[in-house]
Protein backbone atom coordinates (compact mmCIF):
# COMPACT_ATOMS: atom_id res chain seq x y z
CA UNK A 1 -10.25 4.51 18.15
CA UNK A 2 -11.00 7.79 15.91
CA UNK A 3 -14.58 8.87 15.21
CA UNK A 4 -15.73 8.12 11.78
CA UNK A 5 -16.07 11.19 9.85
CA UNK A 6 -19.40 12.89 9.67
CA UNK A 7 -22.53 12.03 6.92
CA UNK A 8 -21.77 15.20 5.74
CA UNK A 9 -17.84 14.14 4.84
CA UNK A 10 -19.21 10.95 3.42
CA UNK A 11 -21.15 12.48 0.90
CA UNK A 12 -18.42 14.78 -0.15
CA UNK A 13 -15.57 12.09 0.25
CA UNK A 14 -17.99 10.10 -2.36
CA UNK A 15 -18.36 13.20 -4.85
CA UNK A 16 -14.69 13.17 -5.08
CA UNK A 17 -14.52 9.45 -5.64
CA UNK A 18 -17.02 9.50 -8.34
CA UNK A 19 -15.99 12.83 -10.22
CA UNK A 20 -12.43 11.19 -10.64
CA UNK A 21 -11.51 9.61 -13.61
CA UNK A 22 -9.14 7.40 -12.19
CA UNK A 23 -8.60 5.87 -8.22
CA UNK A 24 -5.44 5.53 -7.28
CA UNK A 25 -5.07 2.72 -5.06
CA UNK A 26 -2.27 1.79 -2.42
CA UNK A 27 -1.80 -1.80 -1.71
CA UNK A 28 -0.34 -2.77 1.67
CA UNK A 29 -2.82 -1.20 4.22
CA UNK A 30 -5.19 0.04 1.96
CA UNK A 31 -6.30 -2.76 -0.40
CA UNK A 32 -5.59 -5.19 2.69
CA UNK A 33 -3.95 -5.49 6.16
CA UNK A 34 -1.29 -6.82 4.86
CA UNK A 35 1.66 -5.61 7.04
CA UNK A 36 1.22 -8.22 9.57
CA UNK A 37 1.74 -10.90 6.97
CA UNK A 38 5.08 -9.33 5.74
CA UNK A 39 6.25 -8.81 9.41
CA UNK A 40 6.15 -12.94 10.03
CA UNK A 41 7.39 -13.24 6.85
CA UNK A 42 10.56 -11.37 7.43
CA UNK A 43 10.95 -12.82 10.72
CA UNK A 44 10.32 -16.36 8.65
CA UNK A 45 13.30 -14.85 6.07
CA UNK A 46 15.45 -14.16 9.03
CA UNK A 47 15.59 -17.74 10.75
CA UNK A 48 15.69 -19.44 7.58
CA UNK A 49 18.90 -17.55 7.32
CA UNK A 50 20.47 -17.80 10.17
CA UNK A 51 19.79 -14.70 11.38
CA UNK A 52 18.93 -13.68 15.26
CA UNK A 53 16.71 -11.17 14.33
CA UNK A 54 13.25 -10.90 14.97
CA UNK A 55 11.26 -8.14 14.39
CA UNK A 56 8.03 -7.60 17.71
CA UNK A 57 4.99 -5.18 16.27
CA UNK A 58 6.72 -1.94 17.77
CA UNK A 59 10.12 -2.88 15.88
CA UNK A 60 8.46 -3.55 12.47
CA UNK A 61 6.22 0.18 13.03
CA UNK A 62 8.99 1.95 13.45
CA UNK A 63 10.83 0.27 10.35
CA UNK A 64 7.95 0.82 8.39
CA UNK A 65 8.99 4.33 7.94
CA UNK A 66 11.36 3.16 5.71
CA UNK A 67 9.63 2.28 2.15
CA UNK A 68 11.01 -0.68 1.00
CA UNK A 69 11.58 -4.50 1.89
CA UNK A 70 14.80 -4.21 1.02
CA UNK A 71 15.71 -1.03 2.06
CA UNK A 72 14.11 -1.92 5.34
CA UNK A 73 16.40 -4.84 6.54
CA UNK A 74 19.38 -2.50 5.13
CA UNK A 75 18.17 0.57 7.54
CA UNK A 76 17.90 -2.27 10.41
CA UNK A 77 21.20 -4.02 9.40
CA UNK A 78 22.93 -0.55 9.73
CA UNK A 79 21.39 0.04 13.18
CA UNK A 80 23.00 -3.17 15.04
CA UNK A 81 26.17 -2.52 16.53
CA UNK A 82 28.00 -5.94 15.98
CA UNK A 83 26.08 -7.11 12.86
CA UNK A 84 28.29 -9.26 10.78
CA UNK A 85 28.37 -7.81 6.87
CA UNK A 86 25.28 -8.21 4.80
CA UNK A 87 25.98 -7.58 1.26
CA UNK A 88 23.06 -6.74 -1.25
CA UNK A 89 22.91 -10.03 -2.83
CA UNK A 90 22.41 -11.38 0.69
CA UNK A 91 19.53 -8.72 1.00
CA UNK A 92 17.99 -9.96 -2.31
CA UNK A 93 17.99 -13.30 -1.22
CA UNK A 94 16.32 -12.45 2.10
CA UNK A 95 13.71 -10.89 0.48
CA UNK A 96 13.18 -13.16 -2.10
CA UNK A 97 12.43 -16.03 1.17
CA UNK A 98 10.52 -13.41 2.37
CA UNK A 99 8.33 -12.72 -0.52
CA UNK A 100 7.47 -16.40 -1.42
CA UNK A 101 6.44 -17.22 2.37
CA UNK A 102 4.29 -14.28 2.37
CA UNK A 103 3.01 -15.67 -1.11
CA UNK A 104 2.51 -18.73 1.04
CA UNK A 105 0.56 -17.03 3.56
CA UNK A 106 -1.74 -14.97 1.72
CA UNK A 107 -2.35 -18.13 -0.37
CA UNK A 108 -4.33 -19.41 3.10
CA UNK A 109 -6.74 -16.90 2.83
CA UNK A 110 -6.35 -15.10 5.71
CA UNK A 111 -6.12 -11.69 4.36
CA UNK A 112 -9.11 -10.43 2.70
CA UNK A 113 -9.08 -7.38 1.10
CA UNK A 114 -10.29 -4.57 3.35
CA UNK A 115 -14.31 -3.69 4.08
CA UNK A 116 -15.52 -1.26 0.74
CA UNK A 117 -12.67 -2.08 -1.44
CA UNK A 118 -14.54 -4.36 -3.16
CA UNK A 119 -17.30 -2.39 -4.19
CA UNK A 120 -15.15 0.41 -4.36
CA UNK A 121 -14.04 -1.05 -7.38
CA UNK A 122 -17.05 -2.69 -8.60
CA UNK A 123 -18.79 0.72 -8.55
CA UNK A 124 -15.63 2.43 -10.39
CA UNK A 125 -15.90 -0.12 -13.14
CA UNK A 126 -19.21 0.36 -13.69
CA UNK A 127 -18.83 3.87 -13.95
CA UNK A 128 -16.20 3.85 -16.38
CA UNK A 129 -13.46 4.99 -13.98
CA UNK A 130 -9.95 4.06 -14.63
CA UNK A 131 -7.64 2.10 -11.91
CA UNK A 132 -4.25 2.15 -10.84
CA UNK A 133 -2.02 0.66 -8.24
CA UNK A 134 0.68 2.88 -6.63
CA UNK A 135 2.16 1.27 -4.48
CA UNK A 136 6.20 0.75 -3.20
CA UNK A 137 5.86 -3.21 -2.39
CA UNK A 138 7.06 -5.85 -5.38
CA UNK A 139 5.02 -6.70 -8.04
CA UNK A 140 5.41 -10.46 -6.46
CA UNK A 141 3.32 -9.25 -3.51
CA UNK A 142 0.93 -7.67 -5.56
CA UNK A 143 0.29 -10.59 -7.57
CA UNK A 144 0.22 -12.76 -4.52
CA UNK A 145 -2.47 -10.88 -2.90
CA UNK A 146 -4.76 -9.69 -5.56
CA UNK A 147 -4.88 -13.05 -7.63
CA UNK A 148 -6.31 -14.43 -4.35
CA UNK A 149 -8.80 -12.06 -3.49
CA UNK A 150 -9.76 -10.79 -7.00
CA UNK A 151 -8.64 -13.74 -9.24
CA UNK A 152 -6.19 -14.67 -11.54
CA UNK A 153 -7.01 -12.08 -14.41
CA UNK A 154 -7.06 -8.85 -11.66
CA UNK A 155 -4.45 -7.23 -13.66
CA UNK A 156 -6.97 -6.51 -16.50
CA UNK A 157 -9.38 -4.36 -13.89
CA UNK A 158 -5.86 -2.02 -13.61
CA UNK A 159 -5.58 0.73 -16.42
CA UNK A 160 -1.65 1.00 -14.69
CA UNK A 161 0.67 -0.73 -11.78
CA UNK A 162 3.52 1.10 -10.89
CA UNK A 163 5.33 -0.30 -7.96
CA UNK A 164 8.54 0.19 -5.98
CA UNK A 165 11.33 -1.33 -8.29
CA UNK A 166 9.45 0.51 -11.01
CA UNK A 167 10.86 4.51 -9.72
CA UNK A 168 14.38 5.50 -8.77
CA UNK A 169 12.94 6.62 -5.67
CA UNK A 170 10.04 5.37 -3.42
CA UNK A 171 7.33 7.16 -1.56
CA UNK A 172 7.09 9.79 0.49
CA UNK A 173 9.24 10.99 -3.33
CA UNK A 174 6.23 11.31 -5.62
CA UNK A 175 7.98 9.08 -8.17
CA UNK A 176 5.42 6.13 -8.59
CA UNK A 177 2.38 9.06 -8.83
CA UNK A 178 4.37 10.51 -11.06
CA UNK A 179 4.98 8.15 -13.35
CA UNK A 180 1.29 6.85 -13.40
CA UNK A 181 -0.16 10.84 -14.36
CA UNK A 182 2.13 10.25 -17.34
CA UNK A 183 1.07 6.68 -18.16
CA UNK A 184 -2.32 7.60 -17.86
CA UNK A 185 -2.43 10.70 -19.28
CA UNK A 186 -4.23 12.87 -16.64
CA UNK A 187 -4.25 16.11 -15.04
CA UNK A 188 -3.50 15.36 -10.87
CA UNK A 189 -6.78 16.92 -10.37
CA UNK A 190 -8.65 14.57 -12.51
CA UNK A 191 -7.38 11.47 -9.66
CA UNK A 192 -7.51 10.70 -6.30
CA UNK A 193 -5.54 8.78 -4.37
CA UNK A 194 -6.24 6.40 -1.66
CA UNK A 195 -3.84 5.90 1.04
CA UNK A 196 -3.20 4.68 4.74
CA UNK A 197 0.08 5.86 5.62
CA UNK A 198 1.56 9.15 5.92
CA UNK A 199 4.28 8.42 3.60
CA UNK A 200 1.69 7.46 1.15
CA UNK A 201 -0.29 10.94 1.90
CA UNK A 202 3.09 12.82 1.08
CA UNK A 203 4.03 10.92 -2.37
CA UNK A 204 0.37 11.68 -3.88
CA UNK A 205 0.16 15.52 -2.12
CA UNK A 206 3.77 15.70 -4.05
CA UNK A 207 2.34 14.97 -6.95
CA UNK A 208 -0.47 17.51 -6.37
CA UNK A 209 -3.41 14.76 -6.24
CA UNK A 210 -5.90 15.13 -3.99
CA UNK A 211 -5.75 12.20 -1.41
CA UNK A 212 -8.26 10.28 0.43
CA UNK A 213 -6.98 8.35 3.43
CA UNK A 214 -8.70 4.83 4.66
CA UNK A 215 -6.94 4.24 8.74
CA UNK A 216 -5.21 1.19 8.79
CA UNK A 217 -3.75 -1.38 11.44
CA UNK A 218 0.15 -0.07 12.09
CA UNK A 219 -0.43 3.96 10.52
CA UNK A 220 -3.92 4.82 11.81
CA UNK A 221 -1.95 7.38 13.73
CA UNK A 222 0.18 9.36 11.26
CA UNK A 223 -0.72 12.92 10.63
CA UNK A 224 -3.15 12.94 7.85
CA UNK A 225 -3.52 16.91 8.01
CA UNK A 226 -3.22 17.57 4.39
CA UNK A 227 -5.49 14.46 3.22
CA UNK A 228 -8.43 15.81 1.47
CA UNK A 229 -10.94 13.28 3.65
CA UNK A 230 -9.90 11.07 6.44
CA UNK A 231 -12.06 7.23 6.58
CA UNK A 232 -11.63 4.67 9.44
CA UNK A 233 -12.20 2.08 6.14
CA UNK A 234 -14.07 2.36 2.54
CA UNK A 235 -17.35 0.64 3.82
CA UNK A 236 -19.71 3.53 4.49
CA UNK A 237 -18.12 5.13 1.16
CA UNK A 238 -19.10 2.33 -1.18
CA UNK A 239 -22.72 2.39 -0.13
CA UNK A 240 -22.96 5.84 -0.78
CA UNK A 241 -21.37 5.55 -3.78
C-alpha cells in the first residue's frame, strides 16, 4: 500500500482542482472500480460464445495495456498459437455480449462510484466548473454506470463526453484530450485531468494538461512520475475542497 500524500500536497492538489475551469474525468478506475466488472464480463462474452478463454486477474492486467475492448480480445486473439480465425464482426459481437452483461452487472449495484468523486463533482458544480469525460471505454458503459450511480439525466452535469469510438486513436495518443480542449474551448492549462492509469497519465501529459492521478485497483502501480499530484482516492481532496 503507498502512503497518502502529505497535508501539504492536499492543499495544493485542491488549489489546482479549484483554479481549473474544467475536470477532466476518466471513467474506468477513476469514476469507479470498474475493471473487475468488465473482466467477468468478457469471460461471460467468451463462454457464451463458445470460446475456451478465460481471462484470471494477472491475464486481464497485462491486457489492460491495450486500450480498447475490442482491441483487447484482438491483441489476445493474435497471441494464441492455434486460435481458430476471429473476424471483426465476430469481435463486435463479443463485445456487444460483453457490454450488455456488464450493463447487467453494474445494474446490481455493486459498483459505486469511487470515495470523493461524488463531492468532487458536487463541489465543481457549485463552483461553476465545467465537466468532461475522457475516457477510451463505449459510451454503452458509460451510460450503464453513471445512470446508476448519478441518475438517469447525468449527461446534463457533463459540459463534453468524448470516448473511445469517438478518436481515430485511443489513449496513451492524446486524441480524446484533444478533441475535448477543442470542444470546450480551453487553453490545456486552464484543465486538469484525473486519471488512474499510466496510459491515461500519458494521453492528458500529451495534450499538455496538467494531470492529477487517484490509485486504483489493477494500475496503482504504473509510473505516475510526470503526474502533477499522486492520491490513493479523491476523499481527503473533496473535504478540502
Amino acid at each position: 500500500m503507498h502512503a497518502e500524500a502529505p497535508a501539504a500536497a492536499l492543499c495544493d492538489a485542491a488549489e489546482l482542482i479549484r483554479r481549473a475551469s474544467a475536470l477532466i474525468f476518466d471513467v474506468d478506475g477513476t469514476l469507479a472500480e470498474t475493471e473487475e466488472l468488465h473482466r467477468q464480463a468478457f469471460n461471460e462474452a467468451f463462454a457464451r460464445h463458445g470460446l475456451a478463454w478465460h481471462w484470471d486477474r494477472a491475464v486481464y492486467k497485462d491486457l489492460l495495456r491495450v486500450t480498447g475492448g475490442k482491441e483487447r480480445i484482438r491483441a489476445y486473439h493474435a497471441r494464441q498459437r492455434s486460435a481458430p480465425p476471429l473476424s471483426d464482426a465476430h469481435i463486435a459481437e463479443l463485445h456487444r455480449i460483453k457490454t450488455a452483461y456488464y450493463a447487467e452487472l453494474v445494474e446490481t449495484g455493486c459498483c459505486p462510484l469511487r470515495p470523493g468523486v461524488a463531492n468532487l463533482l458536487a463541489a465543481a458544480k457549485s463552483r461553476g466548473q465545467r465537466l468532461a469525460i475522457a475516457t477510451t471505454t463505449s459510451r454503452g458503459n458509460i451510460d450503464a454506470l453513471l445512470s446508476r450511480a448519478l441518475g438517469d439525466r447525468w449527461t446534463t452535469d457533463f459540459d463534453v463526453i468524448v470516448a473511445g469510438d469517438d478518436v481515430r486513436h485511443k489513449k496513451p495518443a492524446p486524441d480524446v484530450y484533444l478533441e475535448i480542449l477543442v470542444r470546450l474551448k480551453l487553453e490545456a492549462s486552464d484543465c486538469v485531468a484525473i486519471e488512474d492509469s499510466a496510459n491515461g497519465l500519458i494521453a492528458a501529459s500529451r495534450a499538455n494538461i496538467p494531470v492529477l492521478i487517484t490509485r486504483s485497483m489493477f494500475f496503482r502501480d504504473d509510473d505516475f512520475a510526470d503526474a502533477r499530484f499522486v492520491l490513493n482516492d479523491l476523499s481527503r481532496l473533496g473535504r478540502l475542497g
